[in-house]
PDB file of N, CA and C in Angstrom:
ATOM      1  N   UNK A   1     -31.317  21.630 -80.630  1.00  0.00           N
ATOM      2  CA  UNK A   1     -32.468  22.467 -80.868  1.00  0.00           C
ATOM      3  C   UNK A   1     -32.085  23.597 -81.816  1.00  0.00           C
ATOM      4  N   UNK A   2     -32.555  24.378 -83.439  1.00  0.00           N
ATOM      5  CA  UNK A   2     -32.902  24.684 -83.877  1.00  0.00           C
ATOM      6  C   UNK A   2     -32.865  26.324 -82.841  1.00  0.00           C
ATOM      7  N   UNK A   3     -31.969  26.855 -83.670  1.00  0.00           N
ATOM      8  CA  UNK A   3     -32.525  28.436 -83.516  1.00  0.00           C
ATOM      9  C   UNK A   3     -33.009  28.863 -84.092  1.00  0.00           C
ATOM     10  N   UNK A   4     -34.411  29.929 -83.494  1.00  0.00           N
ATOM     11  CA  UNK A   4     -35.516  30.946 -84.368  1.00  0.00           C
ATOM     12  C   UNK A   4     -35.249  32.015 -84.536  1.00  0.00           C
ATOM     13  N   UNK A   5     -34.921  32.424 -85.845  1.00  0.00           N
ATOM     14  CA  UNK A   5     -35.022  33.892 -86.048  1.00  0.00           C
ATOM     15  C   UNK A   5     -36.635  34.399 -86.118  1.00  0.00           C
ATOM     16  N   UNK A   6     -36.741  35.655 -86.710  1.00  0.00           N
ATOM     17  CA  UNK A   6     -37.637  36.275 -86.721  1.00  0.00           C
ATOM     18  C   UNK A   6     -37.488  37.824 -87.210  1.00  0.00           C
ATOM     19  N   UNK A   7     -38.190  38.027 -88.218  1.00  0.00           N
ATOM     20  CA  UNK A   7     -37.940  38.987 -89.418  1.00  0.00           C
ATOM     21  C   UNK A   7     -39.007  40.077 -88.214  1.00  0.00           C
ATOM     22  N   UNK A   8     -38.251  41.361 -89.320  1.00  0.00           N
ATOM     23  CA  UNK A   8     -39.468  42.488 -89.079  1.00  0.00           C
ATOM     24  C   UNK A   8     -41.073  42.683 -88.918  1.00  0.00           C
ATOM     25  N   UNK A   9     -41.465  41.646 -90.039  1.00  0.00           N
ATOM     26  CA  UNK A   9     -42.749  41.768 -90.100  1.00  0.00           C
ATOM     27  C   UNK A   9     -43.466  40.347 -89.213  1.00  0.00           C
ATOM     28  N   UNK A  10     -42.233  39.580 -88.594  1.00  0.00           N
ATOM     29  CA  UNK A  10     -43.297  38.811 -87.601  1.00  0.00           C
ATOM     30  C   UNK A  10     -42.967  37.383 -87.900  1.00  0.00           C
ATOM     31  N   UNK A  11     -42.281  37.281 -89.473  1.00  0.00           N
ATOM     32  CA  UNK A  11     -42.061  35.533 -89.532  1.00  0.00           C
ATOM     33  C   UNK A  11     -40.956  35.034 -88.837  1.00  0.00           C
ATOM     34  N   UNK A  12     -41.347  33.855 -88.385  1.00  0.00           N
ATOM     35  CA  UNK A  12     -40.204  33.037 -87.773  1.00  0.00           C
ATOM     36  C   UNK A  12     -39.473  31.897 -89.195  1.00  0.00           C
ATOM     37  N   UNK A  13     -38.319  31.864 -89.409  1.00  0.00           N
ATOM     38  CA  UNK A  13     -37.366  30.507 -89.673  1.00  0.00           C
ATOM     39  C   UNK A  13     -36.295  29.927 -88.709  1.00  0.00           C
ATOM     40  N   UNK A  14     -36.231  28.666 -88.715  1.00  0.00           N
ATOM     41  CA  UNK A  14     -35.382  27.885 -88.226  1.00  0.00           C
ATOM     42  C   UNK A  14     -33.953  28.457 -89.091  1.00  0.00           C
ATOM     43  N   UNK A  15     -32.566  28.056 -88.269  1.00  0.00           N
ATOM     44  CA  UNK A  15     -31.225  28.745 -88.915  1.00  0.00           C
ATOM     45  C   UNK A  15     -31.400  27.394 -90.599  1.00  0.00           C
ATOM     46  N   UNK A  16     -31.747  26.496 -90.602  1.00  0.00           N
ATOM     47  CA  UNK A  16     -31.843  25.801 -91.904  1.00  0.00           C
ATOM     48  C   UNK A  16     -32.495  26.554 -92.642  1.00  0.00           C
ATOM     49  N   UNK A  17     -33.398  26.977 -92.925  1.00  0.00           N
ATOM     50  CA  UNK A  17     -34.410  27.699 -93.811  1.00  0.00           C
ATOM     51  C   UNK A  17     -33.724  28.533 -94.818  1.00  0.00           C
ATOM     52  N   UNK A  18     -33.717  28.141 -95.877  1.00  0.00           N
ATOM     53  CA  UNK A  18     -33.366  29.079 -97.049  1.00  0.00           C
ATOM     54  C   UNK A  18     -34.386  30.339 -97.156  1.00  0.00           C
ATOM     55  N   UNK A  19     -35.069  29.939 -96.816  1.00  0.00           N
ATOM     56  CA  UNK A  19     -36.460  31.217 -96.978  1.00  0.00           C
ATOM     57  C   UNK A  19     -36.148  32.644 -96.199  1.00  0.00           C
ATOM     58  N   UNK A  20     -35.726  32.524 -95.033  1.00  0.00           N
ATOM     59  CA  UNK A  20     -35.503  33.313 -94.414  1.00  0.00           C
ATOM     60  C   UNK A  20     -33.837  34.183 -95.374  1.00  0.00           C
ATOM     61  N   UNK A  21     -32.561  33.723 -95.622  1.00  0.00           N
ATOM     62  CA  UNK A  21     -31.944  34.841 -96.278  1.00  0.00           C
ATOM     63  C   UNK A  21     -32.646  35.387 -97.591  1.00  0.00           C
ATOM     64  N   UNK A  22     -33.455  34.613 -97.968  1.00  0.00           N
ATOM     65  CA  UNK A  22     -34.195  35.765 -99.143  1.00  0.00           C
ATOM     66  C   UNK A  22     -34.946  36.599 -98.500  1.00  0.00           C
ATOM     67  N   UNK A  23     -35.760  36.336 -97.574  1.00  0.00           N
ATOM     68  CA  UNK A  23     -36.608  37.164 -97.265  1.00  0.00           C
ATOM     69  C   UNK A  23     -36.171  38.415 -96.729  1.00  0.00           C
ATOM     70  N   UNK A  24     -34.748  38.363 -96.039  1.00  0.00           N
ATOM     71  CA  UNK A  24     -34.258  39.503 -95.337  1.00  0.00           C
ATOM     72  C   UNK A  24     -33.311  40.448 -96.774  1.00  0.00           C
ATOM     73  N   UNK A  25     -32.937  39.666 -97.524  1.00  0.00           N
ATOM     74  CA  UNK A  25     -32.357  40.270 -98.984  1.00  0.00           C
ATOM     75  C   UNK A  25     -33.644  41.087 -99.436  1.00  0.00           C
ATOM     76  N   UNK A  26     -34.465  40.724 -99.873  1.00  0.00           N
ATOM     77  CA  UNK A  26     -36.150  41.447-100.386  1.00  0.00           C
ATOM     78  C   UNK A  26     -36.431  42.623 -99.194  1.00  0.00           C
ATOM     79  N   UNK A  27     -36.276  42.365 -98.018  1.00  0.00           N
ATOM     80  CA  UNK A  27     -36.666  43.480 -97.125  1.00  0.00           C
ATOM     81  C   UNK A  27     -35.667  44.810 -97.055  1.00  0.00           C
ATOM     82  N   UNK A  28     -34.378  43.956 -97.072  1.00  0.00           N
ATOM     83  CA  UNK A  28     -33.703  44.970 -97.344  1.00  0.00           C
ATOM     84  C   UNK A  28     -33.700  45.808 -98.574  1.00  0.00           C
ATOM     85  N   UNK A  29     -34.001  44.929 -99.581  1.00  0.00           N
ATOM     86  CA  UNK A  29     -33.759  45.806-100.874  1.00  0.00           C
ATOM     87  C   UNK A  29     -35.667  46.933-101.039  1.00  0.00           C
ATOM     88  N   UNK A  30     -36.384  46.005-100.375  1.00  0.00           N
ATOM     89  CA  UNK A  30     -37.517  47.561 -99.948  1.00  0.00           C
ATOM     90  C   UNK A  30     -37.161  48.712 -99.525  1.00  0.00           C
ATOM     91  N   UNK A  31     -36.112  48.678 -98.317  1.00  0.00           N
ATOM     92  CA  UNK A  31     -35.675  49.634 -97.404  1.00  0.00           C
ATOM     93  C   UNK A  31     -35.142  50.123 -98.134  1.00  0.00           C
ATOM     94  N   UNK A  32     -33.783  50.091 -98.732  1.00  0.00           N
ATOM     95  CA  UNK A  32     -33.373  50.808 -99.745  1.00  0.00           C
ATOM     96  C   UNK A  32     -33.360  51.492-100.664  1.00  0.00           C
ATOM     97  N   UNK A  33     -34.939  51.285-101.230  1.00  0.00           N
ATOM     98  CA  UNK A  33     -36.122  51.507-102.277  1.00  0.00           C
ATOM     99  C   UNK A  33     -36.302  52.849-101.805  1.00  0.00           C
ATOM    100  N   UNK A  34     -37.025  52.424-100.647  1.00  0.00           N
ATOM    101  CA  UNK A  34     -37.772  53.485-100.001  1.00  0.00           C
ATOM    102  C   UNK A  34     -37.105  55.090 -99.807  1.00  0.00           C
ATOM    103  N   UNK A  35     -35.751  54.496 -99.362  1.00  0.00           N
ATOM    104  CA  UNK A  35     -34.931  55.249 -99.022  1.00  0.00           C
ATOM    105  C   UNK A  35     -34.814  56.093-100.126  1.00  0.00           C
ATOM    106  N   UNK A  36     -34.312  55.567-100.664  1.00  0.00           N
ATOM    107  CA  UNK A  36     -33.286  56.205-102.294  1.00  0.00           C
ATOM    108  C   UNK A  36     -34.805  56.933-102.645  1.00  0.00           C
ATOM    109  N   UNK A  37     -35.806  56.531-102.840  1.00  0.00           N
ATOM    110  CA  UNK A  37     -37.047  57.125-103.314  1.00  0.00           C
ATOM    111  C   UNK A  37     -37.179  58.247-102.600  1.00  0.00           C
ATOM    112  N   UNK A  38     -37.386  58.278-101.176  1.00  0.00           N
ATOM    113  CA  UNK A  38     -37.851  59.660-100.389  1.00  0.00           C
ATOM    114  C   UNK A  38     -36.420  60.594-100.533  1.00  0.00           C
ATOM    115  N   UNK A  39     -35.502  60.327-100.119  1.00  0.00           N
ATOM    116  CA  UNK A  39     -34.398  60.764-100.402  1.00  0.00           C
ATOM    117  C   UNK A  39     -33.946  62.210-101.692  1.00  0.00           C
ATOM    118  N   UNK A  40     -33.596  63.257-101.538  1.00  0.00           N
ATOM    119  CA  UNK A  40     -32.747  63.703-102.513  1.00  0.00           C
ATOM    120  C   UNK A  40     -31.444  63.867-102.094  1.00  0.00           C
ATOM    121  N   UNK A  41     -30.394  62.282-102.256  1.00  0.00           N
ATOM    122  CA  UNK A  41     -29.777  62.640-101.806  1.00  0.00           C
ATOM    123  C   UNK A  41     -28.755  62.262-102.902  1.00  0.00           C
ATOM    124  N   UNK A  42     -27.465  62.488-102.927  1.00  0.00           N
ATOM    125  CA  UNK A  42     -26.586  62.853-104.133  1.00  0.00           C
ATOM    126  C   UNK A  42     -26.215  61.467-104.529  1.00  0.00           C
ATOM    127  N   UNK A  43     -26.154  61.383-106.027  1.00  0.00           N
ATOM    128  CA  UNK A  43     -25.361  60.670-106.489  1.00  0.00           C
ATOM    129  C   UNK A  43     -24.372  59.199-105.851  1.00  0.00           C
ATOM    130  N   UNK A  44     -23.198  60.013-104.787  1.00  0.00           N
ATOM    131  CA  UNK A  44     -22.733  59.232-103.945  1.00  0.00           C
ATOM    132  C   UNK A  44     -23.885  58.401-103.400  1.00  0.00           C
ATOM    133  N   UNK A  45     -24.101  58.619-102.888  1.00  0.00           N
ATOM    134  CA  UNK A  45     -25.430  58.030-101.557  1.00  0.00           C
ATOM    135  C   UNK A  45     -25.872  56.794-102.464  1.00  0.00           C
ATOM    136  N   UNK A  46     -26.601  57.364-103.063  1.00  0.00           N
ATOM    137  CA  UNK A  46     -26.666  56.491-104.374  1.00  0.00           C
ATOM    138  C   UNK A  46     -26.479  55.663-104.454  1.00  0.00           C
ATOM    139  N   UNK A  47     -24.756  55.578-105.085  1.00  0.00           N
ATOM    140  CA  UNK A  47     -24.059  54.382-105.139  1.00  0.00           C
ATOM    141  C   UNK A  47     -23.562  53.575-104.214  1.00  0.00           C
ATOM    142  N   UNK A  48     -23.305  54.566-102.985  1.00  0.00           N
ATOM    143  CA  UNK A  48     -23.457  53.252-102.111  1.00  0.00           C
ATOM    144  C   UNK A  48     -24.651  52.319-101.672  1.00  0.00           C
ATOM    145  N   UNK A  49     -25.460  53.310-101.629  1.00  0.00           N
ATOM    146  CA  UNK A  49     -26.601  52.156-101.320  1.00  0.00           C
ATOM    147  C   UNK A  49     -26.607  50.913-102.680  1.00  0.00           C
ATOM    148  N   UNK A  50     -26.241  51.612-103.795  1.00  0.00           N
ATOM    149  CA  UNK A  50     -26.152  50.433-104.651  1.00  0.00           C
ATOM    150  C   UNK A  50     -25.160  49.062-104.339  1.00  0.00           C
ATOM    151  N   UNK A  51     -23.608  49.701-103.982  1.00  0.00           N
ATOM    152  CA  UNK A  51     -22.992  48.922-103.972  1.00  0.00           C
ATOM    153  C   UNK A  51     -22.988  48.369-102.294  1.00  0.00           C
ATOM    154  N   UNK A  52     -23.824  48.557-101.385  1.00  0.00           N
ATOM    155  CA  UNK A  52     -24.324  47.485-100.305  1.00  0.00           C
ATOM    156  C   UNK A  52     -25.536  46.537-100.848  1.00  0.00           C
ATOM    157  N   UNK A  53     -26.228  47.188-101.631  1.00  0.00           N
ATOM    158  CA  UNK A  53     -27.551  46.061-101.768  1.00  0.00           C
ATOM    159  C   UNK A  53     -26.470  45.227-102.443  1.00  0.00           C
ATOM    160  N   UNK A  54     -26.063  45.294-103.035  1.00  0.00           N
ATOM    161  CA  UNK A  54     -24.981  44.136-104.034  1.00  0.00           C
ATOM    162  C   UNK A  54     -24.296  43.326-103.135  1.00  0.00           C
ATOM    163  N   UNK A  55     -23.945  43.737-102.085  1.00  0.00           N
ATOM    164  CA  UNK A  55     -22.796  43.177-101.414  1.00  0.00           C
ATOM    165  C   UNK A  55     -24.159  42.160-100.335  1.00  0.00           C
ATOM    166  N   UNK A  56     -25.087  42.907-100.025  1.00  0.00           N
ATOM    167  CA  UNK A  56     -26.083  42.098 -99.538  1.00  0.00           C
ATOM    168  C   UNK A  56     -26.105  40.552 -99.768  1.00  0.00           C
ATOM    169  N   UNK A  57     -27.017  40.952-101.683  1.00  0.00           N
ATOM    170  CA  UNK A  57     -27.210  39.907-102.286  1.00  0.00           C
ATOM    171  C   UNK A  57     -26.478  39.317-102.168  1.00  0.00           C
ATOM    172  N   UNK A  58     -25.353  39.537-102.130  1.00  0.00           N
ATOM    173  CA  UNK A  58     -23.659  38.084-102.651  1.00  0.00           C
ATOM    174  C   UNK A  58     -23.668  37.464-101.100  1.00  0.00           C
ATOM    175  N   UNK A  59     -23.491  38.241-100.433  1.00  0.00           N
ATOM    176  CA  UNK A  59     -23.753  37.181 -99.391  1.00  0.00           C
ATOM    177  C   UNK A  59     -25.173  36.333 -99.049  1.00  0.00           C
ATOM    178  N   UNK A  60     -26.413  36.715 -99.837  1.00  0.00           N
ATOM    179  CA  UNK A  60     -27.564  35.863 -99.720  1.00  0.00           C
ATOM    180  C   UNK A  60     -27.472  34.733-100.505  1.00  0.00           C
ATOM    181  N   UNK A  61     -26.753  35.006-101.396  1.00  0.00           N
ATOM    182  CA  UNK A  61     -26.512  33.799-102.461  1.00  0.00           C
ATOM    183  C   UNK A  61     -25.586  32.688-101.755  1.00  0.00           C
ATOM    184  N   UNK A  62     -24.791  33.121-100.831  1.00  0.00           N
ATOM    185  CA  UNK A  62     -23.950  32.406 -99.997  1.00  0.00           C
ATOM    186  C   UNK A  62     -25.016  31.507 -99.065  1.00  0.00           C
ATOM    187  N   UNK A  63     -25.773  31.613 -98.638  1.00  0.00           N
ATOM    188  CA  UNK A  63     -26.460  31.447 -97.855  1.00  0.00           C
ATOM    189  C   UNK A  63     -27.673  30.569 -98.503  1.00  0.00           C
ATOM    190  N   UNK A  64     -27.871  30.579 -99.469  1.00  0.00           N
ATOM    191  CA  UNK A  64     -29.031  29.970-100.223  1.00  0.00           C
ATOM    192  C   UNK A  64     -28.733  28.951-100.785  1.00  0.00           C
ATOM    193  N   UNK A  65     -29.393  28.182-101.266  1.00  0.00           N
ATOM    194  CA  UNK A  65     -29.472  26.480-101.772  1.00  0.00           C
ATOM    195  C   UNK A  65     -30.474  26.131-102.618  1.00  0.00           C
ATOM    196  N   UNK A  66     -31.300  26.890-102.455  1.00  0.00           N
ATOM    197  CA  UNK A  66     -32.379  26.789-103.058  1.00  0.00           C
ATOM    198  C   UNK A  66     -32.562  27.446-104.651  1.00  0.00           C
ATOM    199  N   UNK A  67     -32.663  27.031-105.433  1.00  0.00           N
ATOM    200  CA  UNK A  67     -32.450  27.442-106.614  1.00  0.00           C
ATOM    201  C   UNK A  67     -33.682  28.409-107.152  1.00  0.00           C
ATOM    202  N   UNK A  68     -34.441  28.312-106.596  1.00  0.00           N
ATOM    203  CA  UNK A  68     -35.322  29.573-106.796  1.00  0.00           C
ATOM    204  C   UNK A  68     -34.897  30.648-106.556  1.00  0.00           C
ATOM    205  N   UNK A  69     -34.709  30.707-105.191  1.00  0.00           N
ATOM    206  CA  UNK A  69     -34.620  31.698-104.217  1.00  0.00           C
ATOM    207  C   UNK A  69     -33.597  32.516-104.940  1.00  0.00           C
ATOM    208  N   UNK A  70     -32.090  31.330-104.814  1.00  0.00           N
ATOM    209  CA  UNK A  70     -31.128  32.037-105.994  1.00  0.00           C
ATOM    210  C   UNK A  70     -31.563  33.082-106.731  1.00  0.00           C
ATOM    211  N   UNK A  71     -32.182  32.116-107.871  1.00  0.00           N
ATOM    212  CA  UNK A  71     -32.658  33.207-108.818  1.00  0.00           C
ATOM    213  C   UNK A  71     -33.552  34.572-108.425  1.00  0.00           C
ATOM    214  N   UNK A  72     -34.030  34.422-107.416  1.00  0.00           N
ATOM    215  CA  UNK A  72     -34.560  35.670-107.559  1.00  0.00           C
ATOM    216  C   UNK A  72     -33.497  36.638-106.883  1.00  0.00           C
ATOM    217  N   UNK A  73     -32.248  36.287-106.086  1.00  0.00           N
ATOM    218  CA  UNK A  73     -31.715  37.359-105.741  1.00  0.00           C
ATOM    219  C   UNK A  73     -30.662  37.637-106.893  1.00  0.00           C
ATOM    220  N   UNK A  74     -30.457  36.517-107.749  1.00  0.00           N
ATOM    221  CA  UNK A  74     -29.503  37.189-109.131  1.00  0.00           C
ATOM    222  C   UNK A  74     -30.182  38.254-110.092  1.00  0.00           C
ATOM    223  N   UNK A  75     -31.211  37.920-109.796  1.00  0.00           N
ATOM    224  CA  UNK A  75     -32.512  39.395-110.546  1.00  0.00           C
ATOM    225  C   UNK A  75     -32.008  40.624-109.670  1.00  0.00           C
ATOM    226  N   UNK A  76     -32.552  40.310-108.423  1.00  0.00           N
ATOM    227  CA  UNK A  76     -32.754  41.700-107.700  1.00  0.00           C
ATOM    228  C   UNK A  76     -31.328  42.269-108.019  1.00  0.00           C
ATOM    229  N   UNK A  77     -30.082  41.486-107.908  1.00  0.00           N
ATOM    230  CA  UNK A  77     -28.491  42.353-107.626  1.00  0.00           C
ATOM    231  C   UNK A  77     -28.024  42.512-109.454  1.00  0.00           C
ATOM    232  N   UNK A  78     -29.264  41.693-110.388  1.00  0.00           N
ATOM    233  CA  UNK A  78     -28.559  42.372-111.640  1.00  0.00           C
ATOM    234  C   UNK A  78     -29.566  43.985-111.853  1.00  0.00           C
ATOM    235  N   UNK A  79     -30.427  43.569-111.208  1.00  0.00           N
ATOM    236  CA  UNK A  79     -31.134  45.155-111.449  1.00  0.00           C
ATOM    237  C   UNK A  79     -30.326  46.697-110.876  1.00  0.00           C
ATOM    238  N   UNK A  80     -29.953  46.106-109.643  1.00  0.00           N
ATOM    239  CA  UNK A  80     -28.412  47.233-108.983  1.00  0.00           C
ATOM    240  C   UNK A  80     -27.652  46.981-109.536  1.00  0.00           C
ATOM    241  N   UNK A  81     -26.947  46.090-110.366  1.00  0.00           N
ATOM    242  CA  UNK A  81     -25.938  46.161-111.148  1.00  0.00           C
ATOM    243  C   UNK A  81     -26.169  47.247-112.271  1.00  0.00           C
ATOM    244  N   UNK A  82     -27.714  47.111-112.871  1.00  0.00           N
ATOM    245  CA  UNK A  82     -27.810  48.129-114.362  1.00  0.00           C
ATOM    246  C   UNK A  82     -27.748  49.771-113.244  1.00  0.00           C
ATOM    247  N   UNK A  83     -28.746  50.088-112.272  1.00  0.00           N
ATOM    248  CA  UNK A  83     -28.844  50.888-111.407  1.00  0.00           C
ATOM    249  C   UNK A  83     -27.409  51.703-111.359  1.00  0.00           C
ATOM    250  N   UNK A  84     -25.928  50.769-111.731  1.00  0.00           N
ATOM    251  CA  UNK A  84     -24.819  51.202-111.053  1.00  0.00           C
ATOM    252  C   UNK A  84     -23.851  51.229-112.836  1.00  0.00           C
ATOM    253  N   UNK A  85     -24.731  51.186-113.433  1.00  0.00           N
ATOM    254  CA  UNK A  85     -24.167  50.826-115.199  1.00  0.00           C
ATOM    255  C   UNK A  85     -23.555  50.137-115.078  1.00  0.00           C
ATOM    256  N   UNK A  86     -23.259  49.318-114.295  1.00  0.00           N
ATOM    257  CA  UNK A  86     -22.682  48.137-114.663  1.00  0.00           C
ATOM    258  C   UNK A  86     -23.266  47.032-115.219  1.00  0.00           C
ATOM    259  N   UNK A  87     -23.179  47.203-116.443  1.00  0.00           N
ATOM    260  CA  UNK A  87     -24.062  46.423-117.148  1.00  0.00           C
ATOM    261  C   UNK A  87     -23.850  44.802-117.827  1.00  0.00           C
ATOM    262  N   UNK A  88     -22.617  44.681-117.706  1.00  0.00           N
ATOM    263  CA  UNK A  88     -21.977  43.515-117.914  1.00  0.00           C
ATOM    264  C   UNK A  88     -22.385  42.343-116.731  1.00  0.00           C
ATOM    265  N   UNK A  89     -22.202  42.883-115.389  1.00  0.00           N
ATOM    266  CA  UNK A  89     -22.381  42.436-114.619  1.00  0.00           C
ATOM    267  C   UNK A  89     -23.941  41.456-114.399  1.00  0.00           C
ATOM    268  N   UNK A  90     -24.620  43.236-114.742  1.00  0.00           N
ATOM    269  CA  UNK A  90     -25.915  43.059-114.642  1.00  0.00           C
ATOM    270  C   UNK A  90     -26.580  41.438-115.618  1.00  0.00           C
ATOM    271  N   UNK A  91     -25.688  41.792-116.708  1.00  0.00           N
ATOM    272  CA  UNK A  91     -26.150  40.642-117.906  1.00  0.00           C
ATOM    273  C   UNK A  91     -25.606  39.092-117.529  1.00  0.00           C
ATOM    274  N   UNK A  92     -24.997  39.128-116.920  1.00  0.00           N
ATOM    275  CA  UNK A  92     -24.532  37.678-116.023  1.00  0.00           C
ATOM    276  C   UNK A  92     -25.325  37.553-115.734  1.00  0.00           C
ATOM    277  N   UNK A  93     -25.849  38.151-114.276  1.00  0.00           N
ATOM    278  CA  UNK A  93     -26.426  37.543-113.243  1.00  0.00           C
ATOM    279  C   UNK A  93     -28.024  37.293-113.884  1.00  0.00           C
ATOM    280  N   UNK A  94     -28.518  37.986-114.982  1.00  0.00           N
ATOM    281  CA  UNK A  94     -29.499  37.612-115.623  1.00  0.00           C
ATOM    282  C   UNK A  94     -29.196  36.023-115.901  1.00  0.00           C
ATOM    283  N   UNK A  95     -27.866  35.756-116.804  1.00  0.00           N
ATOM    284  CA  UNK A  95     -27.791  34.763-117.566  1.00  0.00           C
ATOM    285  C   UNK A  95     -28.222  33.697-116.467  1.00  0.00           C
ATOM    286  N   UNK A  96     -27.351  33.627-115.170  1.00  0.00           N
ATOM    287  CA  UNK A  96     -27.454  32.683-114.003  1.00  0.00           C
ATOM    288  C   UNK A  96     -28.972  32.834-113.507  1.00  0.00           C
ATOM    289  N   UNK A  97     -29.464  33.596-113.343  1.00  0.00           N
ATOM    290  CA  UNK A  97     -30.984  33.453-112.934  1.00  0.00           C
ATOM    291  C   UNK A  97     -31.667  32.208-113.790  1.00  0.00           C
ATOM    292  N   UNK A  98     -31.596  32.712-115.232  1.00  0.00           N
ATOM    293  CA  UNK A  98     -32.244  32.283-116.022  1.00  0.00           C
ATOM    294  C   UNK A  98     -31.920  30.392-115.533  1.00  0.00           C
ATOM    295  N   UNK A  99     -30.833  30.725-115.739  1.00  0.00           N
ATOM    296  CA  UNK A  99     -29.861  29.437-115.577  1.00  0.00           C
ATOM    297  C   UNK A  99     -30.686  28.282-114.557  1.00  0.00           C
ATOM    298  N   UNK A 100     -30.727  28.920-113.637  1.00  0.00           N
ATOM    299  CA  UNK A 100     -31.535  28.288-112.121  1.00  0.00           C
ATOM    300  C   UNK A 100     -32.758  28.190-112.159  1.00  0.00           C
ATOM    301  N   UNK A 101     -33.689  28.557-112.374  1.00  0.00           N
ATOM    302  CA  UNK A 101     -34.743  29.109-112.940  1.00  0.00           C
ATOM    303  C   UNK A 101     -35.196  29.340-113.765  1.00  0.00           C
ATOM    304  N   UNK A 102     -35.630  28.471-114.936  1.00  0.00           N
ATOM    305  CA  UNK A 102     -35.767  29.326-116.327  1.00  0.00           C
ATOM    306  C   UNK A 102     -37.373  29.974-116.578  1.00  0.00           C
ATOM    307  N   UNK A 103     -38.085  29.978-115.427  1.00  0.00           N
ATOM    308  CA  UNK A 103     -39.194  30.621-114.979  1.00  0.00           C
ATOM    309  C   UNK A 103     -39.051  32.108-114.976  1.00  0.00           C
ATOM    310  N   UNK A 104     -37.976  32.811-114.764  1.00  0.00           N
ATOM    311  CA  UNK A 104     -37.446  34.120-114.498  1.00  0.00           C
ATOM    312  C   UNK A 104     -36.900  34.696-116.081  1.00  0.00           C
ATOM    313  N   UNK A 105     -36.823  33.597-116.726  1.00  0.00           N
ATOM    314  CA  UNK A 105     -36.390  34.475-118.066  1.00  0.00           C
ATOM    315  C   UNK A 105     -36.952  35.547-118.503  1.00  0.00           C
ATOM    316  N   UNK A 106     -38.570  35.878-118.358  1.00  0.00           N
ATOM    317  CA  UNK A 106     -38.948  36.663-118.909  1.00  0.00           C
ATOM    318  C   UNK A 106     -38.337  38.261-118.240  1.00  0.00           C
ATOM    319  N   UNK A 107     -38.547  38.136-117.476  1.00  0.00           N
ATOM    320  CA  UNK A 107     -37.410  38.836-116.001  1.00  0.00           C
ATOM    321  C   UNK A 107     -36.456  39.286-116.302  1.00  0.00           C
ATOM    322  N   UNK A 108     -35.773  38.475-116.678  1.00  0.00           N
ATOM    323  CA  UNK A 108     -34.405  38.601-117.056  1.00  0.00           C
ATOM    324  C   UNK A 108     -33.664  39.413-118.449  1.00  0.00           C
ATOM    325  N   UNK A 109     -34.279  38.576-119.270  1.00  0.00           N
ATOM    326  CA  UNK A 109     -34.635  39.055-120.256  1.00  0.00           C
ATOM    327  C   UNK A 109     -35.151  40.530-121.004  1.00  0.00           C
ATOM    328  N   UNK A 110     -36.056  41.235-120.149  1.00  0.00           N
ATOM    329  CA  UNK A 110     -35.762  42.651-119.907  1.00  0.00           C
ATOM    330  C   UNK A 110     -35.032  43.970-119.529  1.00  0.00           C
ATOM    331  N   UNK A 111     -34.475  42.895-118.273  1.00  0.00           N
ATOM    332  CA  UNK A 111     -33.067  43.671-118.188  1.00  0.00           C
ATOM    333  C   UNK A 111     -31.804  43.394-118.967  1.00  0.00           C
ATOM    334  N   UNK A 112     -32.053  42.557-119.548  1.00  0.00           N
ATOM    335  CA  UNK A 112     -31.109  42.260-120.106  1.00  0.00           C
ATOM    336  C   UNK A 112     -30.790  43.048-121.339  1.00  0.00           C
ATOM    337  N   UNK A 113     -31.853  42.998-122.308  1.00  0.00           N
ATOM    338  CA  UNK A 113     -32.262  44.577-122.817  1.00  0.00           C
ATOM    339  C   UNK A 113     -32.000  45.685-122.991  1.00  0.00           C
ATOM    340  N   UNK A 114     -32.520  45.945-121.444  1.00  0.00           N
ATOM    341  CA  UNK A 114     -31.805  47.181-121.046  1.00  0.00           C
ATOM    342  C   UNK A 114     -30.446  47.406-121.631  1.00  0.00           C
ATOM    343  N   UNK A 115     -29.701  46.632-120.598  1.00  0.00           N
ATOM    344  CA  UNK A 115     -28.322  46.664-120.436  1.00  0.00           C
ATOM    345  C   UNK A 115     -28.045  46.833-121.530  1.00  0.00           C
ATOM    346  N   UNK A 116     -28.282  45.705-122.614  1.00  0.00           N
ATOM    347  CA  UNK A 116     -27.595  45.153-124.079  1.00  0.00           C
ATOM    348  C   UNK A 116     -27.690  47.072-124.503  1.00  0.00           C
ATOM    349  N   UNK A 117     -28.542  47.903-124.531  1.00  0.00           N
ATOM    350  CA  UNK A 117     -28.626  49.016-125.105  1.00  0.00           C
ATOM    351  C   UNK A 117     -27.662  49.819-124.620  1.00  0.00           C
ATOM    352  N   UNK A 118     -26.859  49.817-123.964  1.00  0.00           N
ATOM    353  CA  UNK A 118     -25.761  50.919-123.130  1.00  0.00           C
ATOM    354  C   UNK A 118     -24.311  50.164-122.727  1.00  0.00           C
ATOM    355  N   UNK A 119     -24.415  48.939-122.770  1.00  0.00           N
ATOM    356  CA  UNK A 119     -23.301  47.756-123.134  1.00  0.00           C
ATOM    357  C   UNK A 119     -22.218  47.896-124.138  1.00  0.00           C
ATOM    358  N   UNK A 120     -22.563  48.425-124.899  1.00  0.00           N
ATOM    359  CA  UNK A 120     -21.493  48.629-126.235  1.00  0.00           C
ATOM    360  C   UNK A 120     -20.796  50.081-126.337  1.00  0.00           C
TER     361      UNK A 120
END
């Protein structure tokens, strides 16, 4: 028998479900949002919250199979990558989104942008 999780807002997945580590990657990276938004809090703080949402994602990517899904968490952790100037980084995980997904290019592609402008 299939164990049920069950997210914050009420959904259930089975432990197979790829759906469910994105969904808890996306919730978390709200929380974090939120946070860092209401927040004046320094610099540090900051970066760590940057460098946990990152560490998040890498383990959601561990967890995922699904090549969508992928891609959307190589978006979300290249956007904390530019967030953290790390911009090299950031421009990978664009490239791999794209890669998986080439639905996300346009996505990608913006940040990528970005980055390319503070990269050199």
């Amino acid at each position: 028998m299939a164990t049920i999780y069950e997210t914050s807002d009420g959904k259930q997945f089975n432990e197979s479900d790829n759906a469910m580590a994105s969904h808890q990657a996306r919730e978390h990276q709200e929380k974090l949002d939120r946070a860092s938004s209401s927040s004046s809090g320094t610099s540090s703080s900051n970066t760590n919250a940057g460098v946990n949402s990152i560490e998040n994602f890498t383990k959601s990517l561990d967890m995922l199979s699904n090549n969508n899904d992928r891609a959307m968490i190589y978006i979300l952790r290249a956007q904390e990558y530019y967030k953290l100037k790390q911009y090299h980084n950031a421009i990978e995980d664009c490239k791999k989104a794209i890669e998986l997904n080439p639905a996300k290019e346009e996505t990608a592609k913006e940040i990528m942008a970005q980055c390319q402008k503070f990269a050199n």
